[in-house]
Protein backbone atom coordinates (compact mmCIF):
# COMPACT_ATOMS: atom_id res chain seq x y z
CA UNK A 1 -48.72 -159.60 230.38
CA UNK A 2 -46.02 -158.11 228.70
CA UNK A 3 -43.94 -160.03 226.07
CA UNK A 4 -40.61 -159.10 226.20
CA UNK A 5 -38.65 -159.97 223.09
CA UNK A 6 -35.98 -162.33 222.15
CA UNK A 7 -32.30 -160.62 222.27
CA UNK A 8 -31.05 -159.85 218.50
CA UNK A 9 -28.65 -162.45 217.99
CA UNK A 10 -24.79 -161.72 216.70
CA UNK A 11 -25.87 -161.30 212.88
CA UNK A 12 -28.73 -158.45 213.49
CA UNK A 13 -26.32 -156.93 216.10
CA UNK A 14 -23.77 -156.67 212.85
CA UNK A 15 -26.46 -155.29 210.60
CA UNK A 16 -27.51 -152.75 213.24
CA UNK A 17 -23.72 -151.74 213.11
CA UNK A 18 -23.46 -152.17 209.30
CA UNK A 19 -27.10 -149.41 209.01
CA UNK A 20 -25.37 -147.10 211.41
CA UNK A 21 -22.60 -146.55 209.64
CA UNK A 22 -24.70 -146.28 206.41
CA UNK A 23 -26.23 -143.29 208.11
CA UNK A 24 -22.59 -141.95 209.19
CA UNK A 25 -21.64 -142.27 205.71
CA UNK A 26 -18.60 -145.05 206.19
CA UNK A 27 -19.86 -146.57 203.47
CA UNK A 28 -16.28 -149.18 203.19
CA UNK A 29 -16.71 -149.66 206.92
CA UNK A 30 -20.32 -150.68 206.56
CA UNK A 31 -19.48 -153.13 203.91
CA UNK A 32 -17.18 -155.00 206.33
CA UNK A 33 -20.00 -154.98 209.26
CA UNK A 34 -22.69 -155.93 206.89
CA UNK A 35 -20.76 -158.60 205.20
CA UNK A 36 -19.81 -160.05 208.52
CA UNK A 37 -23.57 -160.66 209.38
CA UNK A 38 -24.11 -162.26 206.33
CA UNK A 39 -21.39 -164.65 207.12
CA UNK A 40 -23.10 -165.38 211.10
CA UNK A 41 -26.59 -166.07 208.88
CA UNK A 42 -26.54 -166.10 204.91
CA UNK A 43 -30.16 -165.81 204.92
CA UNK A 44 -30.54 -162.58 207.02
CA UNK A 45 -31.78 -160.30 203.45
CA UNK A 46 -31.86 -156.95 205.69
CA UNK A 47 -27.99 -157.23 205.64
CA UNK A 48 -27.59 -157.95 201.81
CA UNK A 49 -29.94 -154.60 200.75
CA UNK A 50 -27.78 -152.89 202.84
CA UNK A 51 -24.61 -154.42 201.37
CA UNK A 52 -25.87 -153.28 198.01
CA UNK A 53 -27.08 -149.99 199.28
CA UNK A 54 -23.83 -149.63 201.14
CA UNK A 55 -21.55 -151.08 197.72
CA UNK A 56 -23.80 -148.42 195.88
CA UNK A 57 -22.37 -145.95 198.17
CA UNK A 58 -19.04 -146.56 197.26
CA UNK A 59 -19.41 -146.60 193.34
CA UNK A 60 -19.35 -150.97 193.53
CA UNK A 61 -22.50 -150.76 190.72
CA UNK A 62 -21.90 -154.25 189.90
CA UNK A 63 -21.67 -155.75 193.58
CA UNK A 64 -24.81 -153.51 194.55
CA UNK A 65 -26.40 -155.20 191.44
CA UNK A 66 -25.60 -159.10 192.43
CA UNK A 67 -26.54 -158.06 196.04
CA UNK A 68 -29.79 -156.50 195.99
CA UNK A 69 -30.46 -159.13 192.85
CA UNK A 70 -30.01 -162.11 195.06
CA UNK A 71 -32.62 -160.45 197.84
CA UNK A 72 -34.65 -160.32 195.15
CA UNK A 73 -34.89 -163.86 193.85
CA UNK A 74 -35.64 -164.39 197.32
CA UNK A 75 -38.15 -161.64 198.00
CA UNK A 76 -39.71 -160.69 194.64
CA UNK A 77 -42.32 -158.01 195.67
CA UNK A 78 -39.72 -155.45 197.90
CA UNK A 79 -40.22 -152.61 196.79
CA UNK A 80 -37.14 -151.08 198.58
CA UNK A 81 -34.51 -153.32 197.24
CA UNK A 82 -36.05 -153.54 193.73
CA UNK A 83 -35.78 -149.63 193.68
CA UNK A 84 -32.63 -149.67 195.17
CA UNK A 85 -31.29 -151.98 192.05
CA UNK A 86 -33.65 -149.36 189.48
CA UNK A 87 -30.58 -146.54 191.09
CA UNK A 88 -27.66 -148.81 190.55
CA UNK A 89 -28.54 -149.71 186.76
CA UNK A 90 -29.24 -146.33 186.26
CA UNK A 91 -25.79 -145.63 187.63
CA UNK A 92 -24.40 -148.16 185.26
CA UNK A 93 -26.39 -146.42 182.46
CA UNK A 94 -28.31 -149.82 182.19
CA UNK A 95 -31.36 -147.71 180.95
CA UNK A 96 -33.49 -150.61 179.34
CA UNK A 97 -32.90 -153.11 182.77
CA UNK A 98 -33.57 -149.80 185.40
CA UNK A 99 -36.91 -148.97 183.56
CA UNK A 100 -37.84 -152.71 183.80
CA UNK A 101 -37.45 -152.27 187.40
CA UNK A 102 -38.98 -149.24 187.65
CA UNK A 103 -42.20 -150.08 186.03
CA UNK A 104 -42.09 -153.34 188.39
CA UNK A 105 -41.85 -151.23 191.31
CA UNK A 106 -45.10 -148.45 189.91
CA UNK A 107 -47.17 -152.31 189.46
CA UNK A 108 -46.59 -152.90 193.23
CA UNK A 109 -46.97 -149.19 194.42
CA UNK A 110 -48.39 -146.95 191.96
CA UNK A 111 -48.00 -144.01 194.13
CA UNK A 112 -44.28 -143.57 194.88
CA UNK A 113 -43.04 -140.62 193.92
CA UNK A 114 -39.70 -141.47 193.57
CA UNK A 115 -40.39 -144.08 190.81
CA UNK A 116 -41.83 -141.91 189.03
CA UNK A 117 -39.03 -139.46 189.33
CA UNK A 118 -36.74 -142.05 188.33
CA UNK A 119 -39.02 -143.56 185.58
CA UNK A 120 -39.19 -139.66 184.14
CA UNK A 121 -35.45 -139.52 184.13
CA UNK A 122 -34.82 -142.75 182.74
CA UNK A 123 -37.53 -142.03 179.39
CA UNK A 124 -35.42 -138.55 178.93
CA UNK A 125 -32.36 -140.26 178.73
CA UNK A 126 -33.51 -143.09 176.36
CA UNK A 127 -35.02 -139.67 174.07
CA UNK A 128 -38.79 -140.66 175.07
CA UNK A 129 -39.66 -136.66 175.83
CA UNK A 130 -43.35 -137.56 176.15
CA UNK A 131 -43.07 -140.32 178.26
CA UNK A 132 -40.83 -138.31 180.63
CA UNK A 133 -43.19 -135.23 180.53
CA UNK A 134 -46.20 -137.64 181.48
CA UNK A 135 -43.67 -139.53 184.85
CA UNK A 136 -42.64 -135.82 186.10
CA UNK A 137 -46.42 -134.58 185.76
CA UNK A 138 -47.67 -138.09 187.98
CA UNK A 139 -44.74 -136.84 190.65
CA UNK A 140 -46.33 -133.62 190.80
CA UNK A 141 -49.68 -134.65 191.19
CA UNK A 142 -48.53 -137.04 194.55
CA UNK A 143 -46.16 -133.97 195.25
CA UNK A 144 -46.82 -130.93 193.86
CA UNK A 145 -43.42 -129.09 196.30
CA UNK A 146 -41.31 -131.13 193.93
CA UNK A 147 -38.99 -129.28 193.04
CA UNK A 148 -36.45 -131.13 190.96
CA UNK A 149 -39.47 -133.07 189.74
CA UNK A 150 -41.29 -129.04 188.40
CA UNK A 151 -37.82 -127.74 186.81
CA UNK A 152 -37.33 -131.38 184.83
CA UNK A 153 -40.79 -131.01 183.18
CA UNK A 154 -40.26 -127.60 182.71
CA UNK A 155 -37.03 -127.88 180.98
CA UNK A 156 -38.23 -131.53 178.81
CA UNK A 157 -41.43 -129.36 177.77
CA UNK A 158 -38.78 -126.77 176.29
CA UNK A 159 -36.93 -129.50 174.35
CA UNK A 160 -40.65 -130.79 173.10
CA UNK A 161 -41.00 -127.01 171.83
CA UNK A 162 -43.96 -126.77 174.66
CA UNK A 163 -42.94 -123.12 175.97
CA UNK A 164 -46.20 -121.91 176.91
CA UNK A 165 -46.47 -125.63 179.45
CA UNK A 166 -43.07 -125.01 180.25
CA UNK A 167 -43.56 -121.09 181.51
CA UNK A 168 -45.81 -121.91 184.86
CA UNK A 169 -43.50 -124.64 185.48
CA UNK A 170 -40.26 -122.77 184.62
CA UNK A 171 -41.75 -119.99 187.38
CA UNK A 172 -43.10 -122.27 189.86
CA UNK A 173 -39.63 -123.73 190.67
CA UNK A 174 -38.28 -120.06 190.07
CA UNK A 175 -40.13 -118.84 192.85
CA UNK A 176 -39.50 -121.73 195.35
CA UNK A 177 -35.51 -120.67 194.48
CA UNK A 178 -34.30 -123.04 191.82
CA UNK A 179 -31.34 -121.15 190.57
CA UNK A 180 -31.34 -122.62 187.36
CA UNK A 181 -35.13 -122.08 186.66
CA UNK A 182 -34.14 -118.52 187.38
CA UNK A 183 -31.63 -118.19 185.11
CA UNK A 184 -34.15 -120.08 182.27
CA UNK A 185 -37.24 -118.01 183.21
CA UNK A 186 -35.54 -114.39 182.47
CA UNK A 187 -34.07 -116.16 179.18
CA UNK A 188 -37.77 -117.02 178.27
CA UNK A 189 -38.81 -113.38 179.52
CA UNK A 190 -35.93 -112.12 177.56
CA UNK A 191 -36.64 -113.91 174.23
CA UNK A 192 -40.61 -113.53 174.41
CA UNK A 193 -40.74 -117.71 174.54
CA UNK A 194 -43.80 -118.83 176.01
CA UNK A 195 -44.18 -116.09 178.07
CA UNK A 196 -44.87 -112.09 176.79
CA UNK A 197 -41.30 -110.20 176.39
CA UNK A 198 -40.25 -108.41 179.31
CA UNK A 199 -36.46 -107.31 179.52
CA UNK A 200 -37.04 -105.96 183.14
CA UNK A 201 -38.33 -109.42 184.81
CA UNK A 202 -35.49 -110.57 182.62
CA UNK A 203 -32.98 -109.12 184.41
CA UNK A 204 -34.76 -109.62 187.93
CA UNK A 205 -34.40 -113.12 187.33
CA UNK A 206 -30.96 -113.47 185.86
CA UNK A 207 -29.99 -111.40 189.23
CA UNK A 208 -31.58 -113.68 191.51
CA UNK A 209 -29.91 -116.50 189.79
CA UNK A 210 -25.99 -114.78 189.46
CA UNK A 211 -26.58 -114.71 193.47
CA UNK A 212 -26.30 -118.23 193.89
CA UNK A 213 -24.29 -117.95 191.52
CA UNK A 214 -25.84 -119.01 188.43
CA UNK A 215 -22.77 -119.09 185.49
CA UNK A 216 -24.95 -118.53 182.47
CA UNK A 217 -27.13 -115.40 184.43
CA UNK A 218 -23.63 -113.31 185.31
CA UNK A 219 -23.06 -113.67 181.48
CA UNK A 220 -26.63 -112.87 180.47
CA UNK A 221 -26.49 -109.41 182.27
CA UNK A 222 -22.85 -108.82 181.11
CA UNK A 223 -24.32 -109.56 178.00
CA UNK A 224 -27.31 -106.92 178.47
CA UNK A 225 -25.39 -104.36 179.87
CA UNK A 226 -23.14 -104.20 176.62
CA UNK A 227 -26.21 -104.32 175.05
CA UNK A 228 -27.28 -100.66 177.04
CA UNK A 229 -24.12 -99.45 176.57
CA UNK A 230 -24.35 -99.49 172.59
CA UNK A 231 -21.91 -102.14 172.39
CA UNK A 232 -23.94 -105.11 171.31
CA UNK A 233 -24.22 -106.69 168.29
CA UNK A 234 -27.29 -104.60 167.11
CA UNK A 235 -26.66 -101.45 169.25
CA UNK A 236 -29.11 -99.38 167.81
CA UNK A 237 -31.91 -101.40 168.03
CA UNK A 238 -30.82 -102.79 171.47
CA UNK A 239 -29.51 -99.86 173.55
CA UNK A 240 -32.37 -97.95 174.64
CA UNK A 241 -34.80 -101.32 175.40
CA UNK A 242 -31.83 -102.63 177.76
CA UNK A 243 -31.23 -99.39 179.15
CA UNK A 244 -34.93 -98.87 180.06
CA UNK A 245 -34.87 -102.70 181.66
CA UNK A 246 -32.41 -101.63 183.83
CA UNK A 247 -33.71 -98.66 184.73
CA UNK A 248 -37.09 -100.01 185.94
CA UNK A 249 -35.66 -103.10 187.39
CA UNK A 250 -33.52 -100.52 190.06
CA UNK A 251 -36.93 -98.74 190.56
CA UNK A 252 -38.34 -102.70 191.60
CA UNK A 253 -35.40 -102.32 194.45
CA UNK A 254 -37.24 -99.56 196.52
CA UNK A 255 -40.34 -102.58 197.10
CA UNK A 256 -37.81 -104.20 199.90
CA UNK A 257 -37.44 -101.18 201.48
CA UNK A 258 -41.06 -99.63 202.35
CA UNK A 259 -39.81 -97.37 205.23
CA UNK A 260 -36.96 -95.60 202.97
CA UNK A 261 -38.19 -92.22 201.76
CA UNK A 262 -36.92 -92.01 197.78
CA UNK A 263 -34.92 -89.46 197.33
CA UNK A 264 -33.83 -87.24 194.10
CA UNK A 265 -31.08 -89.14 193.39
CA UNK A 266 -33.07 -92.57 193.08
CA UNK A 267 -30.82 -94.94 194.49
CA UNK A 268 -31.62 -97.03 197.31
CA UNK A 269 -28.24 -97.52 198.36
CA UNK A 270 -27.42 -93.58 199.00
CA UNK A 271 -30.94 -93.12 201.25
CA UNK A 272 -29.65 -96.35 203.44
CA UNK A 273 -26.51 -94.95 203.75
CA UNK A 274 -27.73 -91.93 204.91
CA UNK A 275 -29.86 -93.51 207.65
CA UNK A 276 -26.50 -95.31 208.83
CA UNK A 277 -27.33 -98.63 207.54
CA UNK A 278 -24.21 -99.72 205.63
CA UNK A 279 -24.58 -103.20 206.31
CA UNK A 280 -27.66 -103.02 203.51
CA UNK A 281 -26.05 -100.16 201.69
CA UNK A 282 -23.23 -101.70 200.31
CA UNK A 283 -25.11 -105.47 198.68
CA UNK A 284 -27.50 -102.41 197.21
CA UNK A 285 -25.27 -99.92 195.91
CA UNK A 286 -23.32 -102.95 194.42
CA UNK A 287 -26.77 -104.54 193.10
CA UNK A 288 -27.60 -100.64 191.65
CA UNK A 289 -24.02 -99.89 190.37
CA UNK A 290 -24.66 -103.72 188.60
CA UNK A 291 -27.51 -102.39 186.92
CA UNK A 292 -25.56 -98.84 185.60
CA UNK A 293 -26.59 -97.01 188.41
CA UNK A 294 -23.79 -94.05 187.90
CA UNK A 295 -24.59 -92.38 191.13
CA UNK A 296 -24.19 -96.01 192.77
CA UNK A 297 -20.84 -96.29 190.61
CA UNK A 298 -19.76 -93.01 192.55
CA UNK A 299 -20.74 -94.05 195.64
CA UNK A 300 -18.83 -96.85 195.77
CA UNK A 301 -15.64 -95.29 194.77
CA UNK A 302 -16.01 -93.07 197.47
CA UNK A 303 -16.67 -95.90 199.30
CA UNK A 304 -13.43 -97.52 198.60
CA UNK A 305 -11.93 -95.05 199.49
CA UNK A 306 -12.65 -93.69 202.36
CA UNK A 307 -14.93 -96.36 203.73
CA UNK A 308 -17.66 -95.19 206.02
CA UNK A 309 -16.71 -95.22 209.64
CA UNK A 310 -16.90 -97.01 211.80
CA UNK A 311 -19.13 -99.54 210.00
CA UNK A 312 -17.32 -99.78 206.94
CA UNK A 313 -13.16 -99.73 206.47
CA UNK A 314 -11.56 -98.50 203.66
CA UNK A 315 -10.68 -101.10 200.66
CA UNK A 316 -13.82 -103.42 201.19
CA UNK A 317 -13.07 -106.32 198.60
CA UNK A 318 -16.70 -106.65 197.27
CA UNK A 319 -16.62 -102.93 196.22
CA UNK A 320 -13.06 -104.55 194.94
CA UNK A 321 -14.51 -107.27 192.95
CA UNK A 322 -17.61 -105.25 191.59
CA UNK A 323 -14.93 -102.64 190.42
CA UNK A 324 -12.48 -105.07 188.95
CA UNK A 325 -15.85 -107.30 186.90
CA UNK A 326 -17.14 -104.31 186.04
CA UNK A 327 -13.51 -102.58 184.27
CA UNK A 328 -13.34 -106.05 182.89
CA UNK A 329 -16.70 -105.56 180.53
CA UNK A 330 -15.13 -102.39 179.91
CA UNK A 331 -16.81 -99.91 181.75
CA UNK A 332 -15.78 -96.57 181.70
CA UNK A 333 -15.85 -95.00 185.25
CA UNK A 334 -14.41 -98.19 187.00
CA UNK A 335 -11.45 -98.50 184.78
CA UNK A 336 -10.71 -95.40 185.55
CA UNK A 337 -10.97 -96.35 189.45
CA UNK A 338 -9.38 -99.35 189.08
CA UNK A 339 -6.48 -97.52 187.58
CA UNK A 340 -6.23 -95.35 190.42
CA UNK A 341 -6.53 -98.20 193.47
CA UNK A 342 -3.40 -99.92 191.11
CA UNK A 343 -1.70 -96.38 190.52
CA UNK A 344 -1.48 -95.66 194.06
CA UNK A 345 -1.72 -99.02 195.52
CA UNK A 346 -5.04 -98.78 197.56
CA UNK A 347 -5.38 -101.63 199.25
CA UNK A 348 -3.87 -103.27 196.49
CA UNK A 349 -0.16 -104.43 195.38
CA UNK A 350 0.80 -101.23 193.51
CA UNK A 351 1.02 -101.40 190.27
CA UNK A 352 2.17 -98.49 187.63
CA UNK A 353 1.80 -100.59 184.70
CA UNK A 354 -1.58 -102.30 185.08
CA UNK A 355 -2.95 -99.09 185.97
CA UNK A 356 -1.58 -97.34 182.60
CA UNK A 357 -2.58 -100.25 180.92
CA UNK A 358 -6.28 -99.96 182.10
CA UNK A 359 -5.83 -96.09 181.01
CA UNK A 360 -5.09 -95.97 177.68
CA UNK A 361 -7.53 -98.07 176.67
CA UNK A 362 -9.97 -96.04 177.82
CA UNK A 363 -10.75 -92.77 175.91
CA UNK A 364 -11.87 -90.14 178.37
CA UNK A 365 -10.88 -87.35 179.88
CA UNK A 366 -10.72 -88.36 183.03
CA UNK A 367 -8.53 -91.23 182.13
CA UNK A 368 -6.09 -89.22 180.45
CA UNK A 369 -5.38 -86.70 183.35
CA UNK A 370 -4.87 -89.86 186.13
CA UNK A 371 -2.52 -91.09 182.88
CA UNK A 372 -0.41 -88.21 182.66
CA UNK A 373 -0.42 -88.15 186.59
CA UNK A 374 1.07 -91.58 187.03
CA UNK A 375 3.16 -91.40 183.87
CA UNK A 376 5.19 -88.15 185.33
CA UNK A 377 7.18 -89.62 187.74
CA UNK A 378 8.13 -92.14 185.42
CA UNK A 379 9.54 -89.61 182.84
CA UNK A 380 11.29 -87.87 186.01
CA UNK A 381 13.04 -90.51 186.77
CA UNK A 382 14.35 -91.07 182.91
């Protein structure tokens, strides 16, 4: 015979209410649900961890705290509230009261994961390095996808001057598309650390990682591209190594495309434009051009331009952007085209000035010519 079971009575009904807004995320909403089924029946401790978690939610550390503290007293061995309290102390940078917790929480379940993760954070911040390297490795080992847990270790091991441990980590959450692990595993291919040097991965990484984008990977190529363009701070020694990088990373780009036929001019931007695909030619061309491709540098002035119809209109602002990034390191050929969109105003706000500005800074032939072109009508009109 079926049981059928007793209704919820007015307090659960609250706390139901209270959890579902949790969920929603109206966390001062929840607060007033969840405190009124504490008020219906004091002793109802599902309602006061949610109360803390939901006081948590809206940065009330020391509420949370007396909250999930009282369930405790009551309830000493659950494992969810006394975790939940581990977060809040750690939120109040209570670092010596969350670990207590923590390691309370590892006694009752040695296998949570997230204790661990918080236990490994928690010995990093109080300077503990081995300790933290020893709480990400026991995440990994209950979950080796991880993540968070696999670029932590990697970067503590780094701090411990481990860079040979760091490396497989560094490129294990590199591969699974942690931008910043990106960004740190060309730096390590770049400087040789813990890994052998190898300026072409280097930049392959630091590329993946400006995608996302990654701050400290746009400057690291900006950085290497002075560097092939003799103007870094050892250009003779440094020139021809970047140079080369770049050169055999833009060969690398030619593996996505296995049905393009390479042409002479070796850019894979220029043979998918000629097949008609300008949805992938332009990300390329800019991706080439990014790596001193000149023939992708000229194709995308063109580009500009003209556009390529009817896929592509003229003035495309990511050719735009590339240009204006690319003038600002001081590149020759698109300071000269970004002086001529400004000189003549395409797709731009003209602008005379900013264009001869952009001009005489740069010593080239080409430059001078567009300079005396857009400088004549000025002395025509004086």
């Amino acid at each position: 015979m079926e049981v059928t079971p007793p209704p919820a009575t007015d307090a659960e009904t609250y706390l139901a209410r209270g959890r579902a807004l949790i969920a929603g995320g109206d966390m001062a909403a929840a607060v007033i649900a969840l405190r009124e089924a504490l008020r219906r029946d004091p002793e109802l401790l599902a309602a006061r961890t949610s109360l803390g978690q939901a006081l948590y939610g809206m940065g009330d550390l020391e509420g949370a705290v007396e909250q999930l503290q009282a369930v405790l007293r009551a309830r000493p061995e659950d494992v969810p509230a006394r975790l939940q309290l581990a977060t809040a102390l750690m939120a109040r940078h209570d670092w010596r009261a969350a670990r207590r917790e923590l390691e309370h929480v590892l006694r009752l379940e040695p296998e949570l994961a997230q204790a661990h993760y918080s236990l490994a954070v928690v010995r990093y911040t109080e300077g503990d390095l081995n300790g933290a390297i020893d709480a990400y490795r026991r995440v990994l080992a209950r979950e080796p996808g991880h993540v968070d847990a696999r670029y932590n270790l990697a970067l503590t091991l780094k701090l411990a001057h481990r860079d040979v441990e760091a490396a497989p980590e560094l490129l294990a959450a590199a591969e699974a598309g942690f931008p910043k692990a990106q960004y740190f595993l060309g730096a390590a291919y770049a400087s040789g650390l813990g890994v052998e040097r190898d300026l072409t991965r280097a930049v392959a990484w630091w590329f993946r990682a400006a995608d996302y984008p990654v701050p400290e990977a746009a400057e690291a190529l900006a950085q290497m591209r002075q560097a092939a363009l003799g103007r870094g701070r050892r250009p003779s020694a440094d020139r021809e190594p970047a140079m080369q990088a770049f050169r055999d990373f833009r060969a690398t780009l030619w593996a996505d495309f296995p049905d393009l036929a390479r042409g002479d001019d070796e850019s894979v931007g220029a043979a998918l434009l000629q097949q008609g695909r300008v949805a992938d030619a332009v990300p390329m061309l800019i991706r080439e051009a990014s790596a001193l491709s000149e023939a992708a540098q000229r194709l995308l002035e063109t580009l500009y331009e003209e556009g390529a119809s009817p896929a592509l209109a003229p003035h495309d602002g990511r050719i735009l952007r590339y240009l204006q990034g690319a003038a600002a390191e001081g590149q020759l050929r698109p300071r000269i085209e970004l002086a001529r969109i400004y000189g003549h105003g395409l797709g731009v706000p003209k602008d005379v000035g900013r264009a001869i500005a952009l001009l005489k800074s740069t010593p080239h032939e080409d430059a001078q010519r567009l300079l005396q072109e857009l400088s004549a009508p000025s002395r025509e009109v004086r």
